[in-house]
N, C-alpha and C. Protein backbone atom coordinates (compact mmCIF):
# COMPACT_ATOMS: atom_id res chain seq x y z
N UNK A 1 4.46 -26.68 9.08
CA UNK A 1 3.74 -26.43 7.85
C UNK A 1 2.64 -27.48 7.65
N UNK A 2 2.80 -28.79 8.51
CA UNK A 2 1.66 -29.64 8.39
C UNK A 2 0.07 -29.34 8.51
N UNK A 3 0.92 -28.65 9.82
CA UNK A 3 -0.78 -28.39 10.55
C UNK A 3 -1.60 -26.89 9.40
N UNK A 4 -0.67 -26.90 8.81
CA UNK A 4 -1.46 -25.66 7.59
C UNK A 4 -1.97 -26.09 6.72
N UNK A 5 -1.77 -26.98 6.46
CA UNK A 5 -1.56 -27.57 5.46
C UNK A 5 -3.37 -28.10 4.22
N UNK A 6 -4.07 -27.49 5.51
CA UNK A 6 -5.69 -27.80 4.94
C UNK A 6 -6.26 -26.53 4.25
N UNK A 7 -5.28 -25.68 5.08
CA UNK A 7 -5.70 -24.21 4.84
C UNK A 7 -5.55 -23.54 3.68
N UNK A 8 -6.40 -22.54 2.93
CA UNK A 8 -6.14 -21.87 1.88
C UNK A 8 -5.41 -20.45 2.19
N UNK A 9 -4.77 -20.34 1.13
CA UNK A 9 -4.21 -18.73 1.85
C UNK A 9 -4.58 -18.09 0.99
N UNK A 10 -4.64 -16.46 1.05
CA UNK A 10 -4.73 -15.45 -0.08
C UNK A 10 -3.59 -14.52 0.19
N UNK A 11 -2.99 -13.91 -0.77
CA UNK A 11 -2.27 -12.70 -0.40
C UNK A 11 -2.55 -11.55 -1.59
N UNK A 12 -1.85 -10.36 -0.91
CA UNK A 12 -2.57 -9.11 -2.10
C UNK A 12 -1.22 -9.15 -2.98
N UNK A 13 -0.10 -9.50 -3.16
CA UNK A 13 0.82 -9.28 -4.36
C UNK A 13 2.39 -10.30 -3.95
N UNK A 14 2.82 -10.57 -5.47
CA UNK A 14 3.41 -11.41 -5.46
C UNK A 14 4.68 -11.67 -4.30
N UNK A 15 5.14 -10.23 -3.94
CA UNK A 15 6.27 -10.24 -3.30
C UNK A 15 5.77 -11.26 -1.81
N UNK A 16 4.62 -11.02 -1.43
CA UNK A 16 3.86 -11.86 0.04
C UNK A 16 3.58 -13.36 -0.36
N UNK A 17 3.54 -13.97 -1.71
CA UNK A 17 3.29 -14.86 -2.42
C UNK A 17 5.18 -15.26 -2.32
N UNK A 18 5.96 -14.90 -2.39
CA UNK A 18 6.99 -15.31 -2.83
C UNK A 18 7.43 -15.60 -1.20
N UNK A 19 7.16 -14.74 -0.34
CA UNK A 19 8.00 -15.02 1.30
C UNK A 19 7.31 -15.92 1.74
N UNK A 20 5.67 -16.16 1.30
CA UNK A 20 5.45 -17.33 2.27
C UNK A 20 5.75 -18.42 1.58
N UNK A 21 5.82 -18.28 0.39
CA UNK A 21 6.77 -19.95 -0.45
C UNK A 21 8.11 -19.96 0.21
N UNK A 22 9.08 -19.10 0.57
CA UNK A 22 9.89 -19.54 1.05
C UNK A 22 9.89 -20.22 2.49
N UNK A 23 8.63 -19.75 3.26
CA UNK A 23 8.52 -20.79 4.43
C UNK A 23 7.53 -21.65 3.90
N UNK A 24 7.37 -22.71 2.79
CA UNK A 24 6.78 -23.60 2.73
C UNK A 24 5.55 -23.40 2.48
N UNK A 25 4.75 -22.32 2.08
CA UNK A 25 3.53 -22.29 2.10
C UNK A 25 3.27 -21.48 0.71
N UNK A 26 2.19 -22.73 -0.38
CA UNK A 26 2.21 -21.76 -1.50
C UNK A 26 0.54 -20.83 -1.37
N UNK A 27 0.48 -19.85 -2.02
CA UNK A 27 -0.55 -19.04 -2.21
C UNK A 27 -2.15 -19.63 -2.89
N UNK A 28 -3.40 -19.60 -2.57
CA UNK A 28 -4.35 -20.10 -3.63
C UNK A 28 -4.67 -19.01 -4.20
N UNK A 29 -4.38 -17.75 -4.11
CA UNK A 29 -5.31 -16.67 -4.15
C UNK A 29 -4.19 -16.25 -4.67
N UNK A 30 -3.75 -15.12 -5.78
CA UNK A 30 -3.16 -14.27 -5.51
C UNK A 30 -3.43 -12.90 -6.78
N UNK A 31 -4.14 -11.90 -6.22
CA UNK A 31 -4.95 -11.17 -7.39
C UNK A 31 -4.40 -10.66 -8.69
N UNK A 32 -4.75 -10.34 -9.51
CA UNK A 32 -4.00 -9.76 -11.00
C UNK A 32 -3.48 -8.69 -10.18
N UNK A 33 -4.11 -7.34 -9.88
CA UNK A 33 -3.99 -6.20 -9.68
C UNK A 33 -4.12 -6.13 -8.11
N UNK A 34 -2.62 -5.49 -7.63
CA UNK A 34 -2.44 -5.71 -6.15
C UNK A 34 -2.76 -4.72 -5.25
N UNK A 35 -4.26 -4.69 -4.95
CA UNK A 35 -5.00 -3.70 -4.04
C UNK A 35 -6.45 -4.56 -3.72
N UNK A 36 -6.88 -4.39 -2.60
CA UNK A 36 -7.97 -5.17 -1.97
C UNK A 36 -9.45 -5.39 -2.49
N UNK A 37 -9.37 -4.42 -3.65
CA UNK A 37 -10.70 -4.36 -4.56
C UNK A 37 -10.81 -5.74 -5.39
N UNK A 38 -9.36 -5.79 -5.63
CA UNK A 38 -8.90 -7.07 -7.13
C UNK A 38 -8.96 -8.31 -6.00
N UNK A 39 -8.58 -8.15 -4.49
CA UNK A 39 -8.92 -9.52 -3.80
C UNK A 39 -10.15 -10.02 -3.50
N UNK A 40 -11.59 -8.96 -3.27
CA UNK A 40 -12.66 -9.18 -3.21
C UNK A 40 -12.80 -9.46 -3.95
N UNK A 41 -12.60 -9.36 -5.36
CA UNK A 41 -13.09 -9.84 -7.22
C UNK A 41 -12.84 -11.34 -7.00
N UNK A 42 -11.49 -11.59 -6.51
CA UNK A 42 -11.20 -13.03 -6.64
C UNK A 42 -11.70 -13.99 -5.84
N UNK A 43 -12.31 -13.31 -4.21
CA UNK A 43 -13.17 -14.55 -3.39
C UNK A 43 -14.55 -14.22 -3.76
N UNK A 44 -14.70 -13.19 -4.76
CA UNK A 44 -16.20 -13.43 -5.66
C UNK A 44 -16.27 -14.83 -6.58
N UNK A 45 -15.41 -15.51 -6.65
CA UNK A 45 -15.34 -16.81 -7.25
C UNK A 45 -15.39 -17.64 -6.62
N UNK A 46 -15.39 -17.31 -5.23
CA UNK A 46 -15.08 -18.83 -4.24
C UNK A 46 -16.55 -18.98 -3.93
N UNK A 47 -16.99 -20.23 -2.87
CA UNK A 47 -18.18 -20.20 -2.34
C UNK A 47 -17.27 -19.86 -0.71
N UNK A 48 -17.89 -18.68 -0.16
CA UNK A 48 -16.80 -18.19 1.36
C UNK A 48 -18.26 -18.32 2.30
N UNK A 49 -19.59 -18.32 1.83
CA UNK A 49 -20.15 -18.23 2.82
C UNK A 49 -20.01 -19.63 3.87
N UNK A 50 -20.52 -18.78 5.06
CA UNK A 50 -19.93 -19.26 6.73
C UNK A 50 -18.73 -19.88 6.77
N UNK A 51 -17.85 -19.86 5.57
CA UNK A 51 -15.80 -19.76 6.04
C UNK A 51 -15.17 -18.83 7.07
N UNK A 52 -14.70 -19.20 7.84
CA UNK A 52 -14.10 -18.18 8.34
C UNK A 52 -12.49 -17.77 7.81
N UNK A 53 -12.57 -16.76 7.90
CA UNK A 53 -11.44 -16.03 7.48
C UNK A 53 -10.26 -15.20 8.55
N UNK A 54 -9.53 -15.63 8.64
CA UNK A 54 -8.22 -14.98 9.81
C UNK A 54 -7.92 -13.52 8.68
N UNK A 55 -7.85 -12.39 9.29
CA UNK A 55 -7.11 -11.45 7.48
C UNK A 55 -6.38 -10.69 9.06
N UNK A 56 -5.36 -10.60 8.98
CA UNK A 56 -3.65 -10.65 9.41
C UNK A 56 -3.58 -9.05 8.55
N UNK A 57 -3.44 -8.03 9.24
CA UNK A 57 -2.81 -7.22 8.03
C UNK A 57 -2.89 -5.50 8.95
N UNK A 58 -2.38 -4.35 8.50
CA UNK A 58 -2.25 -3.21 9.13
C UNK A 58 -3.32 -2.56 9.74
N UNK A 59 -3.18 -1.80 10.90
CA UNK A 59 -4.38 -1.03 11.76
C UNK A 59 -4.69 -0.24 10.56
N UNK A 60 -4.18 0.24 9.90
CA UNK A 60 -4.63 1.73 9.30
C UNK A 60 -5.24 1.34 7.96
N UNK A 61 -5.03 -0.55 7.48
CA UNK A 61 -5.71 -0.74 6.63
C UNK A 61 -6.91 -0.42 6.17
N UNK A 62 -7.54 0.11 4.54
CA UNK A 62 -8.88 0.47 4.35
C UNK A 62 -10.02 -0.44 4.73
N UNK A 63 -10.82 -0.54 5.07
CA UNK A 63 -12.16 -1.73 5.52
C UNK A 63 -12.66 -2.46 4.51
N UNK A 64 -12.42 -1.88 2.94
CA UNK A 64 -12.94 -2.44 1.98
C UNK A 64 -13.08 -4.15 2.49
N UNK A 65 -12.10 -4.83 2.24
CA UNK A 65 -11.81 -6.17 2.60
C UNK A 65 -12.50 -6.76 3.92
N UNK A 66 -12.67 -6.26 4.88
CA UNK A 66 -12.97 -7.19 5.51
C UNK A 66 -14.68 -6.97 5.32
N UNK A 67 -15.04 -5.54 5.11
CA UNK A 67 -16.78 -5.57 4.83
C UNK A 67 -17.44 -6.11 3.59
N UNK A 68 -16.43 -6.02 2.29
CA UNK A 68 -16.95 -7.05 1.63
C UNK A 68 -17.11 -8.49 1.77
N UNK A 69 -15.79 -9.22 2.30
CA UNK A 69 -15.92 -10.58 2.50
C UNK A 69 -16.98 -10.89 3.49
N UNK A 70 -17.62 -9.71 4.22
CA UNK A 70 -18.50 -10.63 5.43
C UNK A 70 -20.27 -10.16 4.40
N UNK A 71 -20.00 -9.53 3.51
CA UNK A 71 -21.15 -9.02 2.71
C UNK A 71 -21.65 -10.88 2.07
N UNK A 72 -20.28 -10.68 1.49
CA UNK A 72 -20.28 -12.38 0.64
C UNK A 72 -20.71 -14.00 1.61
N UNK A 73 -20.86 -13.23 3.13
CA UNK A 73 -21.32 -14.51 4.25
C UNK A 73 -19.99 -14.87 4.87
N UNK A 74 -18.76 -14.24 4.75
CA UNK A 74 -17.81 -15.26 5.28
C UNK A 74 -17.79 -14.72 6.82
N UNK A 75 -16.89 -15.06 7.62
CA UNK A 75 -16.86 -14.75 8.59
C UNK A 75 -15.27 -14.05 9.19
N UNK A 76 -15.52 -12.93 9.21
CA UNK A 76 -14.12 -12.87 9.22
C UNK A 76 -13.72 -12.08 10.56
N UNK A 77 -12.12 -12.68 11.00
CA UNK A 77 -11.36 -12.34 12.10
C UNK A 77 -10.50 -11.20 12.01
N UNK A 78 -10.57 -9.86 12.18
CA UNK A 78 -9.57 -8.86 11.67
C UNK A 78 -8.77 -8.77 12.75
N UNK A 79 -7.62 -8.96 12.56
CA UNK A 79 -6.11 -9.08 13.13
C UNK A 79 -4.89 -8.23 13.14
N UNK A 80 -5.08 -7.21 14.10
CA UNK A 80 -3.62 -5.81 13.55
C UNK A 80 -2.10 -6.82 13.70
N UNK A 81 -1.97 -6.69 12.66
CA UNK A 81 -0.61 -7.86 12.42
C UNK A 81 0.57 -6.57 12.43
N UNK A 82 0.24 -5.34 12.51
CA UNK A 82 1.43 -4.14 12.26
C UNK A 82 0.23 -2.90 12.58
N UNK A 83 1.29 -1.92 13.00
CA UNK A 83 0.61 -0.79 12.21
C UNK A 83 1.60 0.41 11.85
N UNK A 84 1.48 1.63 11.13
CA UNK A 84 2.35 2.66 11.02
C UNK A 84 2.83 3.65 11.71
N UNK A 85 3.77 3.94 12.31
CA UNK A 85 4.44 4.77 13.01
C UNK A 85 4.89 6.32 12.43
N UNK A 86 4.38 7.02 13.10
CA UNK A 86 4.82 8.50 12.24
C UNK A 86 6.10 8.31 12.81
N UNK A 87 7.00 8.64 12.03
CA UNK A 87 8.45 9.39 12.48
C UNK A 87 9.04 10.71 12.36
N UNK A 88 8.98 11.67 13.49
CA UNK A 88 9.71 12.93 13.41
C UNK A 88 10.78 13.08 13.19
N UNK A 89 11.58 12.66 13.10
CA UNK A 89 13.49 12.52 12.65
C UNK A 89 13.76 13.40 12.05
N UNK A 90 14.43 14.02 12.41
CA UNK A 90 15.41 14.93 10.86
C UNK A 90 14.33 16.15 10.38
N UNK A 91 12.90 16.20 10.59
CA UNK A 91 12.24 17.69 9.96
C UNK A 91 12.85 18.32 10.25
N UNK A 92 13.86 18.93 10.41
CA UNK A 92 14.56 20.09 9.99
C UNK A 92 15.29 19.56 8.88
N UNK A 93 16.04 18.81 8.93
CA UNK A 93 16.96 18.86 7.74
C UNK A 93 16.13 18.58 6.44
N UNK A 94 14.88 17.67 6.52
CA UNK A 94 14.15 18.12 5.30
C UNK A 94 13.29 18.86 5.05
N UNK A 95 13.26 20.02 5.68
CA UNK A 95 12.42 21.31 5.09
C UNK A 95 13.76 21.76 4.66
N UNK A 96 15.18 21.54 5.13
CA UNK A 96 16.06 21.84 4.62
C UNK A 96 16.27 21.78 3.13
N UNK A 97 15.91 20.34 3.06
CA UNK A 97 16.30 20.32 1.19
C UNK A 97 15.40 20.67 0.40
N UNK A 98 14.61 20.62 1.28
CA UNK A 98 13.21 20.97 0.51
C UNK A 98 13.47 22.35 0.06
N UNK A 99 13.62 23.39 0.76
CA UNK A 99 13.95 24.65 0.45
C UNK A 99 15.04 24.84 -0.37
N UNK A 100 16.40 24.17 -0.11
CA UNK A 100 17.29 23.95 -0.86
C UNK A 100 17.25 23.79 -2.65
N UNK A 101 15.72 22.47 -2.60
CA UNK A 101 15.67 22.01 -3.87
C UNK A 101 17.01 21.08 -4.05
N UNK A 102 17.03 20.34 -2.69
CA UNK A 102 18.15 19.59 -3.27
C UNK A 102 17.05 17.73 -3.32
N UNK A 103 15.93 18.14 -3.04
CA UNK A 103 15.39 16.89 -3.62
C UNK A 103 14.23 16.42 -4.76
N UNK A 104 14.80 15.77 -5.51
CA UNK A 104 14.53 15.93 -7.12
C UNK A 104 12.98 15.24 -6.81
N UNK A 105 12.84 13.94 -6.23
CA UNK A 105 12.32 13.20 -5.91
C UNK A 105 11.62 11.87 -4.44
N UNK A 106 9.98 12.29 -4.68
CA UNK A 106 9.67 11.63 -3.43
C UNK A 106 9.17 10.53 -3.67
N UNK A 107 8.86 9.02 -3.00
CA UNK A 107 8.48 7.70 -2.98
C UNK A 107 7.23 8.07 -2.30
N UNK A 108 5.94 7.26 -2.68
CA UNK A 108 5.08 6.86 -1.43
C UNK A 108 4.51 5.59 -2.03
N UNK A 109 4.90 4.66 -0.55
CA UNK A 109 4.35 3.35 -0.92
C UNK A 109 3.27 3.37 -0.54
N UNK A 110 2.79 4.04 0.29
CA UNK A 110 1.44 3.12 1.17
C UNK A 110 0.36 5.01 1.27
N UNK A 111 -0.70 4.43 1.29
CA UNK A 111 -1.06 5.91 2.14
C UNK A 111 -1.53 6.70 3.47
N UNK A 112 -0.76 5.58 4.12
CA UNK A 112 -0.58 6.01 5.56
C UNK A 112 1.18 6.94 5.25
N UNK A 113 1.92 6.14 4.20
CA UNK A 113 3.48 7.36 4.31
C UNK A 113 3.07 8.75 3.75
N UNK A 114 1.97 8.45 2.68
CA UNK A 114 1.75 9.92 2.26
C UNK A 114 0.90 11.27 3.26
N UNK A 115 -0.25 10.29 4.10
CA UNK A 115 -0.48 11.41 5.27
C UNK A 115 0.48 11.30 5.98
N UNK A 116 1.29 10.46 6.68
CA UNK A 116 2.69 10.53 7.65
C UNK A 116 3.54 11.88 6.69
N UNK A 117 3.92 11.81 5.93
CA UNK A 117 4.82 12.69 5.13
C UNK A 117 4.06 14.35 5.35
N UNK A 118 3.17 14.02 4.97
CA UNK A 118 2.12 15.71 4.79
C UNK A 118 2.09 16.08 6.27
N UNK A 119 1.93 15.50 7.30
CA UNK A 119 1.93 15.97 8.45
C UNK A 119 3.64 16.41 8.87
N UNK A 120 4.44 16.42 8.01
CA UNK A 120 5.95 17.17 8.93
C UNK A 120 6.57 18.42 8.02
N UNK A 121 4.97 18.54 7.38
CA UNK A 121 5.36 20.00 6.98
C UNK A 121 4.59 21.09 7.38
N UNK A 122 5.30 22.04 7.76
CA UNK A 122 4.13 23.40 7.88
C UNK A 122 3.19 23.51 6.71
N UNK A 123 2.18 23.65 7.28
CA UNK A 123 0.91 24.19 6.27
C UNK A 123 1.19 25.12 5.51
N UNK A 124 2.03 26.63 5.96
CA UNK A 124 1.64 27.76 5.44
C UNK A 124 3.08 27.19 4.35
N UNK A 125 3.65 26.80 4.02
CA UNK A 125 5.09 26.28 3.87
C UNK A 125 4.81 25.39 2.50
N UNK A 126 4.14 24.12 2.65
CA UNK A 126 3.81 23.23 2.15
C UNK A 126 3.69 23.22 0.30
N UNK A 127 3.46 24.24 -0.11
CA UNK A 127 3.01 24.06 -1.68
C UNK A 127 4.93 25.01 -2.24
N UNK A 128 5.11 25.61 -1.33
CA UNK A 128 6.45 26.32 -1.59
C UNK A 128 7.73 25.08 -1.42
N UNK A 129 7.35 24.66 -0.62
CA UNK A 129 8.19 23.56 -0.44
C UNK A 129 8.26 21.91 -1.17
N UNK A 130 7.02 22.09 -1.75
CA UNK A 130 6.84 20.65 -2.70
C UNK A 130 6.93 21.03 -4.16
N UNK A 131 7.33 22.27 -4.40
CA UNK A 131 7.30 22.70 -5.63
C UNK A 131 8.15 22.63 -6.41
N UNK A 132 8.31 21.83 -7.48
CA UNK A 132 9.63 20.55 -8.42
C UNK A 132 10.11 19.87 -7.74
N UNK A 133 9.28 19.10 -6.84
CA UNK A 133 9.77 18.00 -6.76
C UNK A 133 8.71 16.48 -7.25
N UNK A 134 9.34 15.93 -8.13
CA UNK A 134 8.67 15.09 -8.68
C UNK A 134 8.27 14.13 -7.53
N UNK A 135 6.89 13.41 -7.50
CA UNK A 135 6.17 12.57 -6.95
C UNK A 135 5.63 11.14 -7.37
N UNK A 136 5.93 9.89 -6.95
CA UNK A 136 5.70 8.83 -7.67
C UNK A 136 4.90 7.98 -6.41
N UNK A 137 3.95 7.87 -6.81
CA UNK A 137 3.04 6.55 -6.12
C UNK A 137 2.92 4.89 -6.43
N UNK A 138 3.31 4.42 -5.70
CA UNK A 138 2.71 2.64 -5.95
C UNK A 138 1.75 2.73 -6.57
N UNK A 139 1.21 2.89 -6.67
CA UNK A 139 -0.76 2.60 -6.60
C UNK A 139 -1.74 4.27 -7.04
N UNK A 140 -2.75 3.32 -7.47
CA UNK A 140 -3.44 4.55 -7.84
C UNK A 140 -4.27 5.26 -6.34
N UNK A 141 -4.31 4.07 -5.69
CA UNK A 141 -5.27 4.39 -4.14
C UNK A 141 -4.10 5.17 -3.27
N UNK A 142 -2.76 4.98 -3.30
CA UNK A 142 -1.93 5.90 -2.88
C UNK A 142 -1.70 7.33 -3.52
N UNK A 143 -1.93 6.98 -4.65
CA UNK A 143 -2.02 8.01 -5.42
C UNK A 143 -2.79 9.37 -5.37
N UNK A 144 -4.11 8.30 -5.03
CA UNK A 144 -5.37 9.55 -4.45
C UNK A 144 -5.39 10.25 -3.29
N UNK A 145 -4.35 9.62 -2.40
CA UNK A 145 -4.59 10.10 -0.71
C UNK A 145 -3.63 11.26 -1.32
N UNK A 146 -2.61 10.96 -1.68
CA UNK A 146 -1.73 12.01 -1.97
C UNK A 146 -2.51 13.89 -2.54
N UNK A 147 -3.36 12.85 -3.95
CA UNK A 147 -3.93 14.13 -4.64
C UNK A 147 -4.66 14.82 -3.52
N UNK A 148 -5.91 14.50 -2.71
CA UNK A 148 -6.63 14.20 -2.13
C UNK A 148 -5.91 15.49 -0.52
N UNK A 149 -4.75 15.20 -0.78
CA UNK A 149 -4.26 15.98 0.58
C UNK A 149 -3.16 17.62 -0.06
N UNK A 150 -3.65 17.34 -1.56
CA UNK A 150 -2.84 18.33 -2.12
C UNK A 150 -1.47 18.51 -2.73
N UNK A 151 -1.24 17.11 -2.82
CA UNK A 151 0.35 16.84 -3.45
C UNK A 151 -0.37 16.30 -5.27
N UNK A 152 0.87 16.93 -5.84
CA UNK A 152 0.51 16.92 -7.26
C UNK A 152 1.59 15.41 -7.83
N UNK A 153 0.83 14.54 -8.51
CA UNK A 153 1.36 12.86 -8.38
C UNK A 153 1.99 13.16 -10.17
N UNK A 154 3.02 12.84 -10.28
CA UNK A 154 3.61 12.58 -11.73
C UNK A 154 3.56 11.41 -12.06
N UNK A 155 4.37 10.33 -11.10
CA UNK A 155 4.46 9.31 -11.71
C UNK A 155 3.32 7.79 -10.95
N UNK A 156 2.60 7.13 -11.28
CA UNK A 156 1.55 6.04 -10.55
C UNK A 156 2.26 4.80 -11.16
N UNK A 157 2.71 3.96 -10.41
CA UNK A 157 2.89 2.40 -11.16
C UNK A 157 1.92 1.68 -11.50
N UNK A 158 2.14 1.18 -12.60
CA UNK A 158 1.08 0.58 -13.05
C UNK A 158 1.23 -1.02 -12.63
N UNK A 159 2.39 -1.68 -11.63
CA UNK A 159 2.31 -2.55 -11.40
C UNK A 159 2.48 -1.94 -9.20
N UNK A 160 2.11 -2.82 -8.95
CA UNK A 160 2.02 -1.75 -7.54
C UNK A 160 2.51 -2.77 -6.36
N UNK A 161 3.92 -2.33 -7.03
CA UNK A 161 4.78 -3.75 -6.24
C UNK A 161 5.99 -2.55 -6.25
N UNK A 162 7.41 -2.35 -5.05
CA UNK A 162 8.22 -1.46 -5.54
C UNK A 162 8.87 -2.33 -6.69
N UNK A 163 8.95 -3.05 -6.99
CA UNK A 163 10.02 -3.14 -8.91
C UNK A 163 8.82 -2.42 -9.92
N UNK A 164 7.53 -2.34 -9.61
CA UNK A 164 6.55 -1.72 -10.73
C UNK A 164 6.85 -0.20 -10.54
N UNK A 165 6.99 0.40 -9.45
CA UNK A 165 7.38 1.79 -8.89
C UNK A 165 8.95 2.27 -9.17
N UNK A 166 9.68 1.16 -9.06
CA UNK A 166 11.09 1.41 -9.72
C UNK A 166 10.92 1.68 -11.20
N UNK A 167 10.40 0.40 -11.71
CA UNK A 167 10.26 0.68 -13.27
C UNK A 167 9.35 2.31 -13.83
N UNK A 168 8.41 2.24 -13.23
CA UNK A 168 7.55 3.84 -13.66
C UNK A 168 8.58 5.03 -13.22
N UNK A 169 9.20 5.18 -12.24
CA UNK A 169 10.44 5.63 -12.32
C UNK A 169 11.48 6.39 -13.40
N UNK A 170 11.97 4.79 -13.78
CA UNK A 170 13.20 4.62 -14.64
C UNK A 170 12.70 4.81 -16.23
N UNK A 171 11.28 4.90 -16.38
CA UNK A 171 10.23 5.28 -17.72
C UNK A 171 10.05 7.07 -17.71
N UNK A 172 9.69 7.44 -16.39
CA UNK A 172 9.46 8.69 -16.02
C UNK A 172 10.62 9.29 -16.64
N UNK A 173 11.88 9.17 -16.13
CA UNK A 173 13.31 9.41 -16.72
C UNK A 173 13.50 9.49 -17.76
N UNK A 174 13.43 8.43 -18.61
CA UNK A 174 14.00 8.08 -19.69
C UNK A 174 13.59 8.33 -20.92
């Protein structure tokens, strides 16, 4: 942790703020509102020109981030630290419930799960098969891929962390 120790970090939401404090490393950055628009807002305060920037984060991530920060002069290193895996598993058994109606309710955290999800259903199938079942998004930008691909969104967290998605949830309910 020494040799980090000069370095500034940013992260997009508290839960990434909380794991790297547990290995010793606290956050300088960490935005109100946890999506990459609210992180460009916040190195709109820094002076970043000719900084370079390491940004660590998913292949399928949006570009916003790294084309603004190099707009602002910084210099930045984009790094596939992960990326998303479609998984075929089990489509049968969930067009199963789907048809069934034995599922009340769907999650999407990210919106790579919501096109991953839309792709393991038949097309001709698809609006028959999503029909009452309630839909809850993290985020409003997840939110949109969803609308965007034809799924109808009930519930959006207004904090876009899963305990903000649990809670919009347990409000949705109640």
């Amino acid at each position: 942790m020494r040799a980090l120790r000069n370095l500034r970090i940013a992260v997009i939401g508290p839960a990434t703020a909380k794991r790297l404090f547990d290995f010793g490393l606290r956050s300088d950055i960490v935005p109100e509102s946890y999506q990459a628009e609210a992180v460009v807002e916040a190195f709109a305060k820094e002076d970043i020109k000719g900084k370079k920037i390491l940004l660590p984060r998913a292949k399928e991530a949006r570009p916003i981030l790294p084309v603004e920060l190099t707009k602002m002069g910084a210099v930045v290193d984009e790094v596939t630290a992960y990326h998303t895996k479609e998984v075929r598993d089990n489509i049968d058994l969930l067009i199963k419930q789907l048809e069934e109606k034995t599922i009340d309710l769907i999650t999407f955290t990210s919106s790579s799960t919501v096109k991953n999800f839309h792709t393991l259903l038949p097309p001709e199938k698809f609006e028959t098969l999503m029909h009452g079942v309630v839909i809850a998004c993290i985020g409003p930008i997840t939110a949109d891929t969803a609308r965007e691909l034809g799924i109808d969104v009930q519930i959006t967290a207004e904090s876009y962390t899963i305990a903000g998605l649990c809670k919009a949830i347990v409000q949705h309910y109640t």
